[in-house]
Protein backbone atom coordinates (compact mmCIF):
# COMPACT_ATOMS: atom_id res chain seq x y z
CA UNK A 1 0.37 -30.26 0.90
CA UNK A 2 -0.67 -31.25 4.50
CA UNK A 3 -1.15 -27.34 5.39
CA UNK A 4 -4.38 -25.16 4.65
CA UNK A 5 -3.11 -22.45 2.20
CA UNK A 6 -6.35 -20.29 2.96
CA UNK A 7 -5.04 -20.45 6.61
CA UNK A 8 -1.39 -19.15 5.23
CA UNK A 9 -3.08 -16.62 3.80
CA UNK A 10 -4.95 -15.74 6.39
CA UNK A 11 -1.54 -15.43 8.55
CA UNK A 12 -0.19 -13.69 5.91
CA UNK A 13 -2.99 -10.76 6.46
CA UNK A 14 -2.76 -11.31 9.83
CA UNK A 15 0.94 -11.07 10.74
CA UNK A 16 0.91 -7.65 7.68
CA UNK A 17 -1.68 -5.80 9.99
CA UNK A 18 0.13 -6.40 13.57
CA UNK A 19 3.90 -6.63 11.69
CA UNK A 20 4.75 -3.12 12.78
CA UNK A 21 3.72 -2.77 15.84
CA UNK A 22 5.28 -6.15 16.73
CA UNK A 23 8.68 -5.27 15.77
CA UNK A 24 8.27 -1.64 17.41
CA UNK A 25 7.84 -3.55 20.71
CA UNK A 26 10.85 -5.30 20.27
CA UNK A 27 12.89 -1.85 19.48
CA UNK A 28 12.47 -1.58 23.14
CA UNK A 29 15.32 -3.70 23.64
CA UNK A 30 17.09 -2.80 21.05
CA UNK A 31 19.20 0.26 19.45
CA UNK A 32 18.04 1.64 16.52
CA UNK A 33 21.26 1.11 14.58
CA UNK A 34 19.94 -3.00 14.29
CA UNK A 35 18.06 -3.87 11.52
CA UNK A 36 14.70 -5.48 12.71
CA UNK A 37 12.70 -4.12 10.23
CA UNK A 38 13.52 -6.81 8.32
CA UNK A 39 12.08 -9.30 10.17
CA UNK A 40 8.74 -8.06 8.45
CA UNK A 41 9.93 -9.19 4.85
CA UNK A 42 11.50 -12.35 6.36
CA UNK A 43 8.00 -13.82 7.44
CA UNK A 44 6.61 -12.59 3.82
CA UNK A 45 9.14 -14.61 2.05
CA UNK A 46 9.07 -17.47 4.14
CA UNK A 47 4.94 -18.02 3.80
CA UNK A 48 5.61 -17.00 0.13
CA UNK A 49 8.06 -19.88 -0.63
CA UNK A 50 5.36 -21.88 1.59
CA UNK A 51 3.14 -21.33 -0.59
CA UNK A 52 4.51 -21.64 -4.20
CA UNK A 53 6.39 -24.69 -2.85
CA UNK A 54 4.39 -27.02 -4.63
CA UNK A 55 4.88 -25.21 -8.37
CA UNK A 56 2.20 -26.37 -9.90
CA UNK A 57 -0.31 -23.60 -7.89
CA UNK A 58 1.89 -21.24 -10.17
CA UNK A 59 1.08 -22.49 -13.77
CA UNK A 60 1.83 -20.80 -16.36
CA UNK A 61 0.07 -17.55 -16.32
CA UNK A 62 0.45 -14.80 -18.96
CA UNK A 63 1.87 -12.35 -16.63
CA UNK A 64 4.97 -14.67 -15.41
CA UNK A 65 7.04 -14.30 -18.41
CA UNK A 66 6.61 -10.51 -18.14
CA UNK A 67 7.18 -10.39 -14.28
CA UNK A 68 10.06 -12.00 -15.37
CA UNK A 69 11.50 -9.80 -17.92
CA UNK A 70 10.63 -7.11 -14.99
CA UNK A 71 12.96 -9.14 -12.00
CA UNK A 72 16.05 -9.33 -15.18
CA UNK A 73 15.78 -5.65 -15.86
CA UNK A 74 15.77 -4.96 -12.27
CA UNK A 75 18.72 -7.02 -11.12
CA UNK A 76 20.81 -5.12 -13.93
CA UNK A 77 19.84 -2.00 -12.76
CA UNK A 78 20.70 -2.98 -9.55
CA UNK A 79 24.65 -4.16 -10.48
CA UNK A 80 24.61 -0.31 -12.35
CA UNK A 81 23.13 1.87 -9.45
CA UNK A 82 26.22 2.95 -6.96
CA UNK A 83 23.79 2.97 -4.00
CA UNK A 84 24.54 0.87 -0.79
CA UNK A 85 23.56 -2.47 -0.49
CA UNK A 86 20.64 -2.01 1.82
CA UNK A 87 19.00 1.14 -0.24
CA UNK A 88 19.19 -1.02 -3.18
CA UNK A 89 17.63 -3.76 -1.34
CA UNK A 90 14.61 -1.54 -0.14
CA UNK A 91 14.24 -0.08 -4.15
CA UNK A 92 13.96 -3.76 -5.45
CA UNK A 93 11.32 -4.71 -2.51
CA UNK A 94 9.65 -1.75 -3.08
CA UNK A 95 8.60 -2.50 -6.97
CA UNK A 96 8.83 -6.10 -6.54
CA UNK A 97 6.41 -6.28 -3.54
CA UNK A 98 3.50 -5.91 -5.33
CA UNK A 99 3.99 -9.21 -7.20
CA UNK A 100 4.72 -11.26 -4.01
CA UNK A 101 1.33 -10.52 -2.65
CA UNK A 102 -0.10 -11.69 -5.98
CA UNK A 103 1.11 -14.45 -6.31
CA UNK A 104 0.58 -15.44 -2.84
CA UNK A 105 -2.97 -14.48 -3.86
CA UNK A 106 -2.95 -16.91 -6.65
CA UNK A 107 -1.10 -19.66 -4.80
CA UNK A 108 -3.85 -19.96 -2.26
CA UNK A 109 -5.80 -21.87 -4.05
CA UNK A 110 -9.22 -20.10 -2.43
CA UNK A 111 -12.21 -21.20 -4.54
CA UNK A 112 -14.97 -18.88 -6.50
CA UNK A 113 -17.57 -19.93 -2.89
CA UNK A 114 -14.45 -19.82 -0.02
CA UNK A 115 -13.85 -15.93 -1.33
CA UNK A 116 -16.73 -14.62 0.77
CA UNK A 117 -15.40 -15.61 3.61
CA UNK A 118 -12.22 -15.22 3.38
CA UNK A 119 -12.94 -11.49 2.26
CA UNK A 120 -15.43 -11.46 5.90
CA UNK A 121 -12.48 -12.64 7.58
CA UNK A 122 -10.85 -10.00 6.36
CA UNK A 123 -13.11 -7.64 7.66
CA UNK A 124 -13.31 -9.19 10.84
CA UNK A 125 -9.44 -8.81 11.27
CA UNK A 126 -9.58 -5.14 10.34
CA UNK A 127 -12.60 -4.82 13.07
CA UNK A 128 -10.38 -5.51 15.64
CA UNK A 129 -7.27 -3.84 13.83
CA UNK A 130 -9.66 -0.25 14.22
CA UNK A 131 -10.92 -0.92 17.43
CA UNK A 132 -7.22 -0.80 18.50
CA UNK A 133 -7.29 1.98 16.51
CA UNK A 134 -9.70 3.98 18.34
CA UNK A 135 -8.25 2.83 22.02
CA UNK A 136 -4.93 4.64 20.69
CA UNK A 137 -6.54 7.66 19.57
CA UNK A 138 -9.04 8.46 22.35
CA UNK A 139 -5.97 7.68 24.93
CA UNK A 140 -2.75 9.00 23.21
CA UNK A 141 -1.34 5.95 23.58
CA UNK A 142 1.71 6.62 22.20
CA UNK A 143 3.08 8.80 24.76
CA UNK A 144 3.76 5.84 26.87
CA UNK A 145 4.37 3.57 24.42
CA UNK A 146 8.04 3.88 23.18
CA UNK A 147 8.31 4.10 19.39
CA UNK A 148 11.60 6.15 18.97
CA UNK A 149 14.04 3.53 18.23
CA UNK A 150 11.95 2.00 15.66
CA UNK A 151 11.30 5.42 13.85
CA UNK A 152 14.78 6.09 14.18
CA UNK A 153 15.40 2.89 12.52
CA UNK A 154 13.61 3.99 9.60
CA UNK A 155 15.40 7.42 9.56
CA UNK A 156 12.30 9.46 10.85
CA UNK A 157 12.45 12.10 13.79
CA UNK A 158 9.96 11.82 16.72
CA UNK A 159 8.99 14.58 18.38
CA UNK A 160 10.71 15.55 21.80
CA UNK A 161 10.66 15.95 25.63
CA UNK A 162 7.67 14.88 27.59
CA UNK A 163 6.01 18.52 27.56
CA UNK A 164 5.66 18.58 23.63
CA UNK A 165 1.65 17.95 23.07
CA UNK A 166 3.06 15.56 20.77
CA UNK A 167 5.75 14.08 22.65
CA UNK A 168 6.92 10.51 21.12
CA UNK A 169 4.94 11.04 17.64
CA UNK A 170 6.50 11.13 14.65
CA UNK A 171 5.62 14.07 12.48
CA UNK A 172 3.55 12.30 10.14
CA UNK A 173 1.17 11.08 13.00
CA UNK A 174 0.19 14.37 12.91
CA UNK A 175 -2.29 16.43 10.75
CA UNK A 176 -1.68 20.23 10.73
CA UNK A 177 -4.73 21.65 10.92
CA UNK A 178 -6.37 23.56 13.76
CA UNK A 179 -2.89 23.78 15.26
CA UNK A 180 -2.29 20.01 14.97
CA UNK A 181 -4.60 17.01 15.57
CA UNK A 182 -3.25 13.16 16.12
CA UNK A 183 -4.14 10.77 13.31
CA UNK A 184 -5.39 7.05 13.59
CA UNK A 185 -2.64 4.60 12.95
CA UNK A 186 -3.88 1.71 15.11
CA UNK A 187 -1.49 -0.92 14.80
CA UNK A 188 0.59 -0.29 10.96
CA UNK A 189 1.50 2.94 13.06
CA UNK A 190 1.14 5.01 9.81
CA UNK A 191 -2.17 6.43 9.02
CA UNK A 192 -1.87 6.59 5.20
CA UNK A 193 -1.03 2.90 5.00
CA UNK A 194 -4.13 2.46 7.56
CA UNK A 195 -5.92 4.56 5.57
CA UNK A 196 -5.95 2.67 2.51
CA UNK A 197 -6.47 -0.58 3.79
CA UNK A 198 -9.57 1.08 5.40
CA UNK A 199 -10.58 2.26 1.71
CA UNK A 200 -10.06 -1.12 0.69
CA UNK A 201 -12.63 -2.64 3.25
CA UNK A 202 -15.11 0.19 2.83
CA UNK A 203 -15.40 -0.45 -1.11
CA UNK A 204 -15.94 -4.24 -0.20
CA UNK A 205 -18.74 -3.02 2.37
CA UNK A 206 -20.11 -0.35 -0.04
CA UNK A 207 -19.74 -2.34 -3.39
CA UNK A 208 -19.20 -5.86 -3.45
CA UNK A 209 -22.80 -7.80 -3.41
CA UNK A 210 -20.94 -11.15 -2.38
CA UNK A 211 -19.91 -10.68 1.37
CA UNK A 212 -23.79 -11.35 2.35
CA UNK A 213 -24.61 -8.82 5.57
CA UNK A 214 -27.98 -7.64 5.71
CA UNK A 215 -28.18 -4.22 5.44
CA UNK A 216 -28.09 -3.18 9.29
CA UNK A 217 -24.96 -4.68 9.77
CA UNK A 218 -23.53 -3.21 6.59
CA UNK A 219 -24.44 0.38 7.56
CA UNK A 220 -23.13 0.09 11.33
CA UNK A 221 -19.54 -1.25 9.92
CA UNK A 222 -19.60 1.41 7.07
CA UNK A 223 -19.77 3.72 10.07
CA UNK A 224 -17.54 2.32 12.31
CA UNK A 225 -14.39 1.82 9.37
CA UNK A 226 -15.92 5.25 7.96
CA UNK A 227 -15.20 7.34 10.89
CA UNK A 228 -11.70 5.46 11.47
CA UNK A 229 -10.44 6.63 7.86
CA UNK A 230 -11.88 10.22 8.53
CA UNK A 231 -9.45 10.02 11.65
CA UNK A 232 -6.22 8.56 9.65
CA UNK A 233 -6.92 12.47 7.73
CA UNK A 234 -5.77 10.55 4.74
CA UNK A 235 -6.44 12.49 1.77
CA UNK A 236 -5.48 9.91 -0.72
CA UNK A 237 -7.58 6.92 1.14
CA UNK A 238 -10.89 9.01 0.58
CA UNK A 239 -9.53 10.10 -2.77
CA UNK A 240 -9.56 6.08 -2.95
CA UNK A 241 -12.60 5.42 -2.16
CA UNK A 242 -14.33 8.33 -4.21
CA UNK A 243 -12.45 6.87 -7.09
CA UNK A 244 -14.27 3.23 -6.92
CA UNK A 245 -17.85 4.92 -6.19
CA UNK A 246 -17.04 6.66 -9.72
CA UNK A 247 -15.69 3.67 -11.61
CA UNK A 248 -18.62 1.60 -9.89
CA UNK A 249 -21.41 3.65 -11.01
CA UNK A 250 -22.64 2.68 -14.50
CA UNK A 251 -25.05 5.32 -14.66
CA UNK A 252 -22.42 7.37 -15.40
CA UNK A 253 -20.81 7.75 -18.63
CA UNK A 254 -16.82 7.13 -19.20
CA UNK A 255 -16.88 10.92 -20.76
CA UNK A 256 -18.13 12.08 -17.73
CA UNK A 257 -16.00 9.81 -15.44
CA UNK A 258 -12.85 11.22 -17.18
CA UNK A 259 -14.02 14.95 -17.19
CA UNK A 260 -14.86 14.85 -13.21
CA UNK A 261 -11.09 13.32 -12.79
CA UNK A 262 -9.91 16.24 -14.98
CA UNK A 263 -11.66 18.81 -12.64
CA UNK A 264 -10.59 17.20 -9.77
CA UNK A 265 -6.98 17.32 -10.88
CA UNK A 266 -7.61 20.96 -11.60
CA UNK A 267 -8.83 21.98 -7.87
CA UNK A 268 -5.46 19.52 -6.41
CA UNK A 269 -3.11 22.12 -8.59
CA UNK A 270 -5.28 24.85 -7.35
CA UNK A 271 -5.19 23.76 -4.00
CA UNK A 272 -1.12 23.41 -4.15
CA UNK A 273 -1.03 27.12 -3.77
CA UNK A 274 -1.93 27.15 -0.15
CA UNK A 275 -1.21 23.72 0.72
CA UNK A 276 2.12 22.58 1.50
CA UNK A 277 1.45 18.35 1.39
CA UNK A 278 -0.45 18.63 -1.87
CA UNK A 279 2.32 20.92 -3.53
CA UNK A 280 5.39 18.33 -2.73
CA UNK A 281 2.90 16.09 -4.07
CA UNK A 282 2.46 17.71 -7.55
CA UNK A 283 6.06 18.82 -7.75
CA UNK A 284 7.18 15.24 -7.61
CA UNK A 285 5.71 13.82 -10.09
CA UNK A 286 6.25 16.81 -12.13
CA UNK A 287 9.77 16.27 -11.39
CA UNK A 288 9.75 12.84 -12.39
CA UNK A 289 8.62 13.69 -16.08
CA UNK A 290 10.79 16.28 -16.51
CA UNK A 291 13.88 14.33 -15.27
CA UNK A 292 12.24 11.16 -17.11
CA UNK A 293 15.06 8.75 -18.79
CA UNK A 294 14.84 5.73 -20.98
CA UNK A 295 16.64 3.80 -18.34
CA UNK A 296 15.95 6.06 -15.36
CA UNK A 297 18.42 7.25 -12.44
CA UNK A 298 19.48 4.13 -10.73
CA UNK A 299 17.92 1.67 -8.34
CA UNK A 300 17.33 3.77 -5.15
CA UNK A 301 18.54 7.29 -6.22
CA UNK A 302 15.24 9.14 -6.36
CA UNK A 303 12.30 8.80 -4.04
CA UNK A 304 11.43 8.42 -0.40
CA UNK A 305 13.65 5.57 -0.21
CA UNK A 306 16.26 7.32 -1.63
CA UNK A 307 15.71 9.87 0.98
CA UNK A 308 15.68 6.96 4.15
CA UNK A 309 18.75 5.11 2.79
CA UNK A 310 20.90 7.42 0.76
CA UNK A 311 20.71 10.47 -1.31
CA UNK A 312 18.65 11.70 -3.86
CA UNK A 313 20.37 11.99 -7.64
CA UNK A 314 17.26 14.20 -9.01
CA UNK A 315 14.68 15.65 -6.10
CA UNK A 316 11.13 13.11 -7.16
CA UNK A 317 9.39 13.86 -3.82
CA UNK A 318 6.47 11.67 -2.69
CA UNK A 319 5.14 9.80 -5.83
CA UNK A 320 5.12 6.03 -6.03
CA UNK A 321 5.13 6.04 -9.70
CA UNK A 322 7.62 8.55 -10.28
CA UNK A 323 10.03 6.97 -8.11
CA UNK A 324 9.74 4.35 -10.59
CA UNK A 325 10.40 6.72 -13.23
CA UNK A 326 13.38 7.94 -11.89
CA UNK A 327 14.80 5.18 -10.73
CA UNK A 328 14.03 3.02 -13.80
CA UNK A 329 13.02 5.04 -16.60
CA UNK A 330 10.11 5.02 -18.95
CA UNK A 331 11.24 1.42 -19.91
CA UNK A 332 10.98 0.13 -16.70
CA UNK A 333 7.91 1.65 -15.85
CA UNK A 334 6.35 0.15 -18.81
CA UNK A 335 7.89 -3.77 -17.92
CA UNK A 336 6.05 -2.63 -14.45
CA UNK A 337 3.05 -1.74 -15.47
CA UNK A 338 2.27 -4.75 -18.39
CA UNK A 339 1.77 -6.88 -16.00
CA UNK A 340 -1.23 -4.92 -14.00
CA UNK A 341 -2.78 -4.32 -17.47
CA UNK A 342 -2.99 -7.89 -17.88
CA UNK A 343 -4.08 -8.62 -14.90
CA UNK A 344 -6.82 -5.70 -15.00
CA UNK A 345 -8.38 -7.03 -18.21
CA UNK A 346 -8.40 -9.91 -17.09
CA UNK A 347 -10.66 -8.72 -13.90
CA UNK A 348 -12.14 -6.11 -14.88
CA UNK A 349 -15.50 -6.57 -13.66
CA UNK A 350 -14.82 -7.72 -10.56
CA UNK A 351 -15.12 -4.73 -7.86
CA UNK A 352 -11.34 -5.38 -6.59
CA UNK A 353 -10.42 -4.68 -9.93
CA UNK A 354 -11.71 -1.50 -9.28
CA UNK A 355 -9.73 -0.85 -6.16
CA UNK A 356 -6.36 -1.86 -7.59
CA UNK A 357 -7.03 0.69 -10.31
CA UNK A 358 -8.06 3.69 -7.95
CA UNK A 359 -4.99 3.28 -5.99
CA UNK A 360 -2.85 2.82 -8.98
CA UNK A 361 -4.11 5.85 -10.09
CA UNK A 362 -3.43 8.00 -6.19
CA UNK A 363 -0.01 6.23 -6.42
CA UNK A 364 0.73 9.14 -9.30
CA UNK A 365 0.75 11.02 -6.42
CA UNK A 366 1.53 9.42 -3.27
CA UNK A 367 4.54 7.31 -2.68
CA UNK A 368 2.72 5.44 0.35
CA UNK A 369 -0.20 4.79 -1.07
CA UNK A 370 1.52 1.69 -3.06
CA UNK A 371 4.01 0.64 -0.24
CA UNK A 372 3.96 -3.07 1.68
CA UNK A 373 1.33 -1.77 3.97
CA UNK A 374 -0.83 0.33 1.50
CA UNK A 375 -1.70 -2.65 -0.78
CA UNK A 376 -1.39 -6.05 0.84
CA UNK A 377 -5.33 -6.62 1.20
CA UNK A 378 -5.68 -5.56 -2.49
CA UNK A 379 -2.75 -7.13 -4.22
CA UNK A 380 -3.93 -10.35 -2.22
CA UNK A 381 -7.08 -9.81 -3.16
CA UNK A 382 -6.41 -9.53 -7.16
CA UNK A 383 -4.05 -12.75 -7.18
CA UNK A 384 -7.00 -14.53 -5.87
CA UNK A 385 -9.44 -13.36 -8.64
CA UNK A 386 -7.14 -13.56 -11.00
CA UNK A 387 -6.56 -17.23 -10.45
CA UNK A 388 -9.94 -18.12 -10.26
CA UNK A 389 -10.80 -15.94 -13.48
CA UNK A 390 -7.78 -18.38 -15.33
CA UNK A 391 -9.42 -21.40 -13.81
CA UNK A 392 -12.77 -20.46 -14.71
CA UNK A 393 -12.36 -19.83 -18.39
């Protein structure tokens, strides 16, 4: 092919960290009742089947023949489920997603040396991506800048007339405490999905020996994408990142490592009591396993996207895994999850390994933590080691 597929890759990144704020600038000119939100799964596909157009980037891996037992079972859930067309559209990308960015991973050919600097280029993007980030927040940007239509696009109320504090923010863009304090989104305009992309760059910085800074530059751009997720007030990104710092340190025993996650899960139920966020949390994955079918509920009838695109058959609130419980069942959460075990023994040492796993885990209990936005750097990231791991062998 005549095209760099690093550089496709590279746009891919690129045109995932400035996708939503992109199309909100178009909802200017538009109503909210047409669909441009698609326009951000359009461009996916299209450097996807860019990339996989010559095959032969895409031998034949172990995990193909189970990714595609995965696509059959979905698209006969899908003919079962009575949901509209466009809800069962956003249930499919939402599962499948995941395996796109891998494989566009894997089809970019990047070699074992060209991985350092693709993962600095990474960080260089996300620089700029956060110093956006802090413009917004220090200026309340979004007050001028309209974002209604494309909220209302995606089913979610912005606040009201110009003398609201938070006039033109969604909800969400807002943390609670001390009577209500505006959250980094910079330019995904969502702070969770900001969040973890920030966890994902601060585990490179803190843990992967490869990138090659000297250590004054490391420490200034740990601060700098350190105090930008402390302002996204994203629970489950520093959740993240205390979850790789645990699975990174050797010192410490697996014993150990499992009873500190049991403790912690102990103090989140604890903490459920007097927090609201953490309670719908909890209650929907304990939903999920006590609703929990063979073949689940039907494509897009529990969940958030349930909740944006139709109605919910059995109340799973936000939990990316037990969506896929309920809508799929304990079948298809297993044809789901095969493929990520393979792919994690297979890369198991390497420190994004490590990341996929810690968000895997938060996803138990957070339904963004494992959307488009959420896991694009990671799932990238793991199609390109896992590639090179196959080649290497």
């Amino acid at each position: 092919m005549v095209f760099s597929r690093k550089k496709v890759t590279t746009l891919v990144i690129l045109w995932l960290f400035l996708s939503s704020l992109i199309i909100a600038s178009i909802y200017r000119f538009f109503n909210p009742e047409v669909n441009l939100l698609i326009l951000k799964d359009v461009f996916i596909v299209a450097f996807f089947i860019l990339l996989i157009a010559d095959y032969r980037s895409l031998k034949l891996y172990t995990i193909n023949h189970y990714i595609a037992f995965l696509v059959l079972y979905l698209i006969l859930q899908s003919f079962l489920s009575n949901a509209p067309f466009f809800a069962k559209l956003a249930g499919l990308r939402q599962m499948l997603v995941p395996f796109l960015l891998i494989y566009i991973g894997m089809s970019s050919k990047i070699g074992i040396f060209e991985f350092a600097k693709f993962k600095r280029g990474i960080i260089k993007i996300a620089f700029f991506v956060v110093l956006f980030g802090y413009y917004e927040i220090i200026f309340s940007i979004w007050h001028e800048f309209e974002l209604r239509n494309y909220f209302e696009a995606k089913n979610v109320p912005v606040y009201g007339g110009p003398k609201e504090a938070f006039y033109n923010y969604p909800p969400f863009f807002i943390e609670p405490i001390f009577g209500g304090v505006k959250r980094m989104t910079a330019t995904l305009l969502d702070p969770i999905n900001l969040g973890h992309t920030l966890a994902f760059i601060l585990s490179l910085l803190l843990f992967d020996k490869t990138l090659g800074y000297n250590r004054d530059k490391k420490v200034m751009l740990v601060v700098f994408f350190g105090t930008a997720l402390i302002l996204t007030f994203s629970k489950g990104a520093l959740l993240h990142v205390i979850l790789v710092a645990l699975f990174n340190f050797r010192k410490i025993s697996s014993g150990i490592k499992v009873m500190v996650m049991f403790l912690f899960i102990l103090l989140l139920f604890y903490m459920s009591n007097f927090h609201q966020g953490i309670k719908i949390h909890l209650s929907g994955i304990e939903n999920a396993i006590k609703s929990l079918k063979m073949f689940g509920h039907g494509i897009a009838k529990t969940g958030n996207q349930a909740t944006m695109f139709f109605e919910q058959t059995v109340d799973i609130g936000d939990t990316f895994i037990g969506s896929i419980m309920g809508q799929i069942g304990f079948l298809g959460l297993i044809l789901w999850a095969t493929p990520f075990y393979i792919i994690y023994q297979k890369i198991k040492n390497n420190i994004i390994a490590k990341i996929l796993l810690a968000q895997l885990i938060i996803s138990i209990i957070s339904e963004n933590a494992f959307n488009l936005l959420s896991i694009f750097l990671v799932c990238i990231s793991v199609g390109v080691v896992y590639r090179l791991n196959n080649i290497n062998e």
